[in-house]
Protein backbone atom coordinates (compact mmCIF):
# COMPACT_ATOMS: atom_id res chain seq x y z
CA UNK A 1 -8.20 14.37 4.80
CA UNK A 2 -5.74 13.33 7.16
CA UNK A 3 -2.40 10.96 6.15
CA UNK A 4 -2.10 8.42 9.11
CA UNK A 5 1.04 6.41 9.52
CA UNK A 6 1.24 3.25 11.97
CA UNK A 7 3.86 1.05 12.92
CA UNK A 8 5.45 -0.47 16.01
CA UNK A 9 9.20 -0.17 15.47
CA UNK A 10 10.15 3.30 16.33
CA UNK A 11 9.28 4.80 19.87
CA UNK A 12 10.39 8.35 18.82
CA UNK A 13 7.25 9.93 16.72
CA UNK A 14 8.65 12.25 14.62
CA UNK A 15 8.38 13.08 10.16
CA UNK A 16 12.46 11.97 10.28
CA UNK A 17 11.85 8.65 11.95
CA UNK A 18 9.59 6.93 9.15
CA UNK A 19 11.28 6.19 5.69
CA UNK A 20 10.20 7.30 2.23
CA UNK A 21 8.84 3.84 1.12
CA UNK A 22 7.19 1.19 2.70
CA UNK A 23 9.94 -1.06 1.45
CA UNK A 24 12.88 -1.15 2.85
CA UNK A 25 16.14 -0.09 0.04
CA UNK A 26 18.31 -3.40 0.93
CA UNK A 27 14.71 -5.54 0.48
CA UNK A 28 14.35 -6.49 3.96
CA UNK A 29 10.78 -6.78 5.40
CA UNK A 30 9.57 -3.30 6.59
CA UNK A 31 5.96 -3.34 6.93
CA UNK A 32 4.17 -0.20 7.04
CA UNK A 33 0.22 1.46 6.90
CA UNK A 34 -1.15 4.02 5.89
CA UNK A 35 -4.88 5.20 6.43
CA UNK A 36 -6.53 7.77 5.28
CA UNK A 37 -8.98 9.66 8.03
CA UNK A 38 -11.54 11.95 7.13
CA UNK A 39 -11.72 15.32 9.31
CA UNK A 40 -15.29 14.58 10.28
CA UNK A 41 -17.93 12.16 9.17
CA UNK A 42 -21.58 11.54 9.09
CA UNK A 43 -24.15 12.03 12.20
CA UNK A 44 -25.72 8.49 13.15
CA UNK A 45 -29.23 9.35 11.62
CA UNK A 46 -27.23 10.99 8.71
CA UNK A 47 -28.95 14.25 8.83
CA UNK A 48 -25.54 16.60 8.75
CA UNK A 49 -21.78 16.27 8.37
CA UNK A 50 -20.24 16.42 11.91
CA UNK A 51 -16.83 18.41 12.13
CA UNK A 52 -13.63 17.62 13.97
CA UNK A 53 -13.15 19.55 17.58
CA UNK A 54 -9.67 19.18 17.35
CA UNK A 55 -8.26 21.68 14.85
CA UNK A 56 -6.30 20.19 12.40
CA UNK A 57 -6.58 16.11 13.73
CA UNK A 58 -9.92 14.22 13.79
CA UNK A 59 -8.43 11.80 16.19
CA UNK A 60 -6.28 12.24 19.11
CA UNK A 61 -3.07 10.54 17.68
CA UNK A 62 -2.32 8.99 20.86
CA UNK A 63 -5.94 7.24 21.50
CA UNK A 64 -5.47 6.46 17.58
CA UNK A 65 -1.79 4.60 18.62
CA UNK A 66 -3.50 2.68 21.73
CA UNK A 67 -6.50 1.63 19.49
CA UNK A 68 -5.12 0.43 17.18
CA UNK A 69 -2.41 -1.42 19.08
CA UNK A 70 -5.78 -3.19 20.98
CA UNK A 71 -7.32 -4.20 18.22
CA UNK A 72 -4.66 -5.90 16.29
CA UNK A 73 -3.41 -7.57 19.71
CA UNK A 74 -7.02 -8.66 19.91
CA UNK A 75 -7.17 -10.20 17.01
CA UNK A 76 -3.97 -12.23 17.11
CA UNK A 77 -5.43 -13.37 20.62
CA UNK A 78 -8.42 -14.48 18.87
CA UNK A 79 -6.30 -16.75 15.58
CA UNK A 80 -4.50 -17.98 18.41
CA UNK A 81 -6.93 -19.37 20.03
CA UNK A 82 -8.08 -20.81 16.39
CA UNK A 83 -4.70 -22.82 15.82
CA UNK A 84 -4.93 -20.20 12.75
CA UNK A 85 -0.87 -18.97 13.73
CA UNK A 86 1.78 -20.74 12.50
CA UNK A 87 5.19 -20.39 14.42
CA UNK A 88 8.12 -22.17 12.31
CA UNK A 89 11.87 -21.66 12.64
CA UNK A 90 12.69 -19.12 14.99
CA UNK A 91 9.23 -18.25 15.99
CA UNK A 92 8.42 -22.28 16.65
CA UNK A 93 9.09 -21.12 20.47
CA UNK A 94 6.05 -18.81 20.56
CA UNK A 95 3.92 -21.70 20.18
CA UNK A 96 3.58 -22.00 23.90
CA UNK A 97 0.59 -20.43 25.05
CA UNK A 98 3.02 -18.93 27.70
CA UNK A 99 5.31 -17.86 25.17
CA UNK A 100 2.71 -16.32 23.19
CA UNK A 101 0.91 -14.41 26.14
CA UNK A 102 4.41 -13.26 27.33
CA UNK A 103 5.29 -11.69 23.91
CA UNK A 104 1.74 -9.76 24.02
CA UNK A 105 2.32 -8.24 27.46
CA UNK A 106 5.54 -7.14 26.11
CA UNK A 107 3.75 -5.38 23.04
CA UNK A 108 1.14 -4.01 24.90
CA UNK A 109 3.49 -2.35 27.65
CA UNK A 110 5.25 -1.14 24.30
CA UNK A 111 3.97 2.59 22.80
CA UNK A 112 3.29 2.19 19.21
CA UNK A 113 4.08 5.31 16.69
CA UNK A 114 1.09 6.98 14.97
CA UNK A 115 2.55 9.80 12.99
CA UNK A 116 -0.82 11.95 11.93
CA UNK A 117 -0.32 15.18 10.13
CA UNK A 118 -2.44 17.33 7.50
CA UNK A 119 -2.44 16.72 3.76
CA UNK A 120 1.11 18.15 2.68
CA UNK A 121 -0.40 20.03 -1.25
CA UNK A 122 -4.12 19.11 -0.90
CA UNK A 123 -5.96 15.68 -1.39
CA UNK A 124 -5.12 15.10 -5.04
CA UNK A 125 -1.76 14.88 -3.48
CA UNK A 126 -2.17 12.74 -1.01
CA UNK A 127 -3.40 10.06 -3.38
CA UNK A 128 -1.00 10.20 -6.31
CA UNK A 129 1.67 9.91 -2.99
CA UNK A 130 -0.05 6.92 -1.73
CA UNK A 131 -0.30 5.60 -5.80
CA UNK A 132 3.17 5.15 -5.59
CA UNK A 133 3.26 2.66 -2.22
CA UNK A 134 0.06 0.51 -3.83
CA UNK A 135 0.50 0.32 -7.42
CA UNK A 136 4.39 -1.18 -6.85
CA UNK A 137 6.45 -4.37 -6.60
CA UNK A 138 9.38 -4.16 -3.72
CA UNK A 139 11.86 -3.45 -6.08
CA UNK A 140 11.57 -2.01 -9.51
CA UNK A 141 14.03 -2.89 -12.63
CA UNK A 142 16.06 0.25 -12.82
CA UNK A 143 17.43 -1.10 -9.54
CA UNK A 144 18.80 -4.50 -10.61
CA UNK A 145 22.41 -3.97 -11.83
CA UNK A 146 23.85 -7.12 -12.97
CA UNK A 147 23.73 -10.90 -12.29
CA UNK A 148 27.11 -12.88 -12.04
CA UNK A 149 27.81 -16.62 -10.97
CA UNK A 150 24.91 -16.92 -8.72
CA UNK A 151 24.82 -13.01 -7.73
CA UNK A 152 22.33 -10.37 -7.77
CA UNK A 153 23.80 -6.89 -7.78
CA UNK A 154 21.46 -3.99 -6.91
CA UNK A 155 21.07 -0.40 -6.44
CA UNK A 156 19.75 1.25 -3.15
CA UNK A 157 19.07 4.68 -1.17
CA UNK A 158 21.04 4.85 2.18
CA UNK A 159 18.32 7.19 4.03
CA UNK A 160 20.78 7.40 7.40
CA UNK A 161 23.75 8.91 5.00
CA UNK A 162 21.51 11.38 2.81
CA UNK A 163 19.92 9.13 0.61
CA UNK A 164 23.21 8.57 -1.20
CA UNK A 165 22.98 5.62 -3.60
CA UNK A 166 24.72 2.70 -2.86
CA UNK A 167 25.10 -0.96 -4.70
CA UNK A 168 24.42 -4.27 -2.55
CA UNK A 169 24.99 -7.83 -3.68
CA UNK A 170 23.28 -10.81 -2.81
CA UNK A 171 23.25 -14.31 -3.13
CA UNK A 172 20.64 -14.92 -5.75
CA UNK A 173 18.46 -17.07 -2.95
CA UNK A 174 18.65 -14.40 -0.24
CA UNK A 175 17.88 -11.73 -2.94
CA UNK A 176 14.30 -14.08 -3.66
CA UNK A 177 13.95 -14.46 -0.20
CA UNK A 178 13.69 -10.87 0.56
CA UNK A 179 11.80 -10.23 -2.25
CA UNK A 180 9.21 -13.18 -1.29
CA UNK A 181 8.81 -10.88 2.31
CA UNK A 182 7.18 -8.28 0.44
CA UNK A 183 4.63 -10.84 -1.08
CA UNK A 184 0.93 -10.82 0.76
CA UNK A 185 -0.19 -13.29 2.57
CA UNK A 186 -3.34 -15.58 1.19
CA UNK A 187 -6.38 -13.25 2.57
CA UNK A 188 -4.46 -9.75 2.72
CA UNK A 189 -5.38 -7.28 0.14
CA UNK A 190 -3.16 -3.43 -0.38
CA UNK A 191 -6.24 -1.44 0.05
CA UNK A 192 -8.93 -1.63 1.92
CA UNK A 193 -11.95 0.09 2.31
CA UNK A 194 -13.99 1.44 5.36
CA UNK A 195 -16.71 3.77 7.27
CA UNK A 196 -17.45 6.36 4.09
CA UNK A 197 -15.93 4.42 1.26
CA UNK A 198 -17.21 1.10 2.04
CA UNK A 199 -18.17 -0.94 -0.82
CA UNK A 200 -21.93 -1.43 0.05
CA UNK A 201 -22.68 1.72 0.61
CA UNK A 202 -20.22 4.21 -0.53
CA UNK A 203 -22.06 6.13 -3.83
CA UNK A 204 -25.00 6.93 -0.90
CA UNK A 205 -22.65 8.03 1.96
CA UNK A 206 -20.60 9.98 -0.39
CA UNK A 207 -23.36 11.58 -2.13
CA UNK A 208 -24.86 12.67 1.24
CA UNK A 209 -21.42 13.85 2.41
CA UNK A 210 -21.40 16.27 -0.71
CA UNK A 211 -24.64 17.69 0.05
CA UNK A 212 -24.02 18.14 3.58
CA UNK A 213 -20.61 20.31 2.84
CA UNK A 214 -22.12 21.66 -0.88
CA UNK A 215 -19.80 20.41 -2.81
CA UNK A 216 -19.86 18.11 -6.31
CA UNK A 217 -18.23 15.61 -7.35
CA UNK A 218 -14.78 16.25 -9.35
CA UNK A 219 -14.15 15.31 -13.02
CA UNK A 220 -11.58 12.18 -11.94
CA UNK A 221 -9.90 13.29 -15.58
CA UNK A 222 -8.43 16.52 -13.88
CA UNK A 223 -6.31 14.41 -11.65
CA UNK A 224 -4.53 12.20 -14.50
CA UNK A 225 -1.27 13.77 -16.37
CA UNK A 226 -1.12 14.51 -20.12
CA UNK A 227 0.78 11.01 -20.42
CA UNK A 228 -1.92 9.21 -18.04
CA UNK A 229 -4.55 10.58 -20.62
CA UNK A 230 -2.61 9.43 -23.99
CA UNK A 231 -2.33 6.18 -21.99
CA UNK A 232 -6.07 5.79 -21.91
CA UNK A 233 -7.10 6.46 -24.99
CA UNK A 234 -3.91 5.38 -27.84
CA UNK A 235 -4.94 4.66 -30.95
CA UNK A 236 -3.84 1.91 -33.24
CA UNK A 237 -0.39 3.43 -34.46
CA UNK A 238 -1.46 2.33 -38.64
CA UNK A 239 -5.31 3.56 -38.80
CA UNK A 240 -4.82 6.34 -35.86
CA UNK A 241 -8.59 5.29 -34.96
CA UNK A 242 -10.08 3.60 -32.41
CA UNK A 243 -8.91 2.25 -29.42
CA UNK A 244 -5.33 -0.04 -29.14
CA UNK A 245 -5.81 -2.93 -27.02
CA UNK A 246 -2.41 -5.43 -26.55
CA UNK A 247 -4.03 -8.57 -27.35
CA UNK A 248 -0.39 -10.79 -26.55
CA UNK A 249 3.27 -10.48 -26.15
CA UNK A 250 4.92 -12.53 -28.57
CA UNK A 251 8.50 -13.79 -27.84
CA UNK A 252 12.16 -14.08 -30.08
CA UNK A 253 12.53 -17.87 -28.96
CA UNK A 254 9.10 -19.49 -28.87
CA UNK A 255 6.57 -19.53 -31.76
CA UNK A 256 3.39 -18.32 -31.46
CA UNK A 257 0.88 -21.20 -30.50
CA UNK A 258 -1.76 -21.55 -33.88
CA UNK A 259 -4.10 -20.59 -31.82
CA UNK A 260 -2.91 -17.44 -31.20
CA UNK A 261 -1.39 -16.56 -34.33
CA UNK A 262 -5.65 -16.60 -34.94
CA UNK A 263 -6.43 -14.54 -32.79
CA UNK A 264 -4.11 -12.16 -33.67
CA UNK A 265 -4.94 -12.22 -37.13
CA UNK A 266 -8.42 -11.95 -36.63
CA UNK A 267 -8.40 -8.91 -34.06
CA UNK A 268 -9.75 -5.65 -35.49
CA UNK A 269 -8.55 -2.81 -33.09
CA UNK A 270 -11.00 -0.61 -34.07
């Protein structure tokens, strides 16, 4: 597999010019992707796995930059043409079609960065790496310090000065507001899902995919940690049987409601 990065901020390609982690360390909006390509793929009548030619790259990384700089410029032409954008604030001056037009030649004169490079330790790698960018929020709470008289004081990597660790504060509404950034939009989803490992057919492609390159499937247990295994299968901690499932949280100020104190009582964990 092949770890694809895309973004439009940074003419210079290069491993040094993308950060760590798709969010930003002060919480500003930094907007990343990552795809995973497969080195090959299925013939059209599906008779035999079809190779790269390339060594190394499936893709030439520069038609993969222009591509998918065309589509996405495509498809903003398209939602503006649907009164589906919304320009407020600062943007409100894009709303003129000339405006708008003029800002898309200027991104499509622009070279977009695709940074494509092999799997750094093997698949199984690659995925517990990308884990870390899907299965997150944009700031975790080891990183909140303290908060004074309206302040939010917070911890954060400086990448330019070698990721030495630094403390910012922030008014409390900025600090939201930056947080908010890293919030999806209504419609957007972390991962998606194409080609191979599309959800209508993806147990057929991938079983023909296996046969084609003789391989099997792997036991999805070998990738998990001792502490991702106890995770899965605790037991209640007073008859050590059976499996424990966290049925509420209850709270030091409220009551429990009656109903749930029933609930709660009634609940058998094994």
């Amino acid at each position: 597999m092949l770890n694809h990065k895309a973004g439009g901020t940074d003419r210079r390609p290069g491993p040094r010019r993308f950060p760590r982690s798709g969010y930003c360390g002060r919480g500003c909006h930094h907007p990343h992707l990552h795809c995973l390509v497969p080195a090959g793929g299925l013939a059209l009548d599906h008779s035999r796995w079809v190779t790269t030619r390339r060594r190394g790259f499936f893709l030439p990384v520069r038609v993969l930059s222009r591509m998918f700089r065309g589509k996405l410029l495509a498809f903003l032409k398209l939602s503006y043409r649907r009164n589906e954008l919304c320009f407020t604030s600062k943007l409100a001056e894009l709303s003129t079609p000339r405006a708008f037009h003029s800002l898309l030649g200027t991104l499509l004169r622009t070279e977009w960065v695709v940074y494509s490079k092999p799997p750094f330790g093997g698949p199984e790698h690659v995925l517990k790496y990308l884990a870390r960018y899907t299965h997150r929020v944009a700031i975790s709470n080891g990183r909140l310090l303290s908060l004074d008289n309206g302040q939010v004081r917070f911890r954060w990597r400086d990448s330019r000065h070698n990721n030495r660790s630094s403390a910012m504060k922030l008014d409390a509404v900025e600090f939201i507001r930056r947080f908010l950034l890293h919030v999806l939009p209504s419609g957007f989803v972390k991962i998606r899902h194409f080609g191979l490992l599309a959800n209508r057919n993806r147990r057929q492609a991938l079983a023909l995919c296996r046969l084609h390159l003789c391989t099997t499937a792997p036991d999805p247990g070998s990738l998990l940690t001792e502490q991702q295994k106890s995770a899965l299968s605790r037991s209640c901690p007073q008859c050590k049987c059976g499996t424990l499932h966290i049925v509420a949280r209850l709270s030091t100020v409220e009551p429990p409601s009656p109903s749930l104190a029933i609930r709660c009582a009634s609940f058998d964990s094994s």
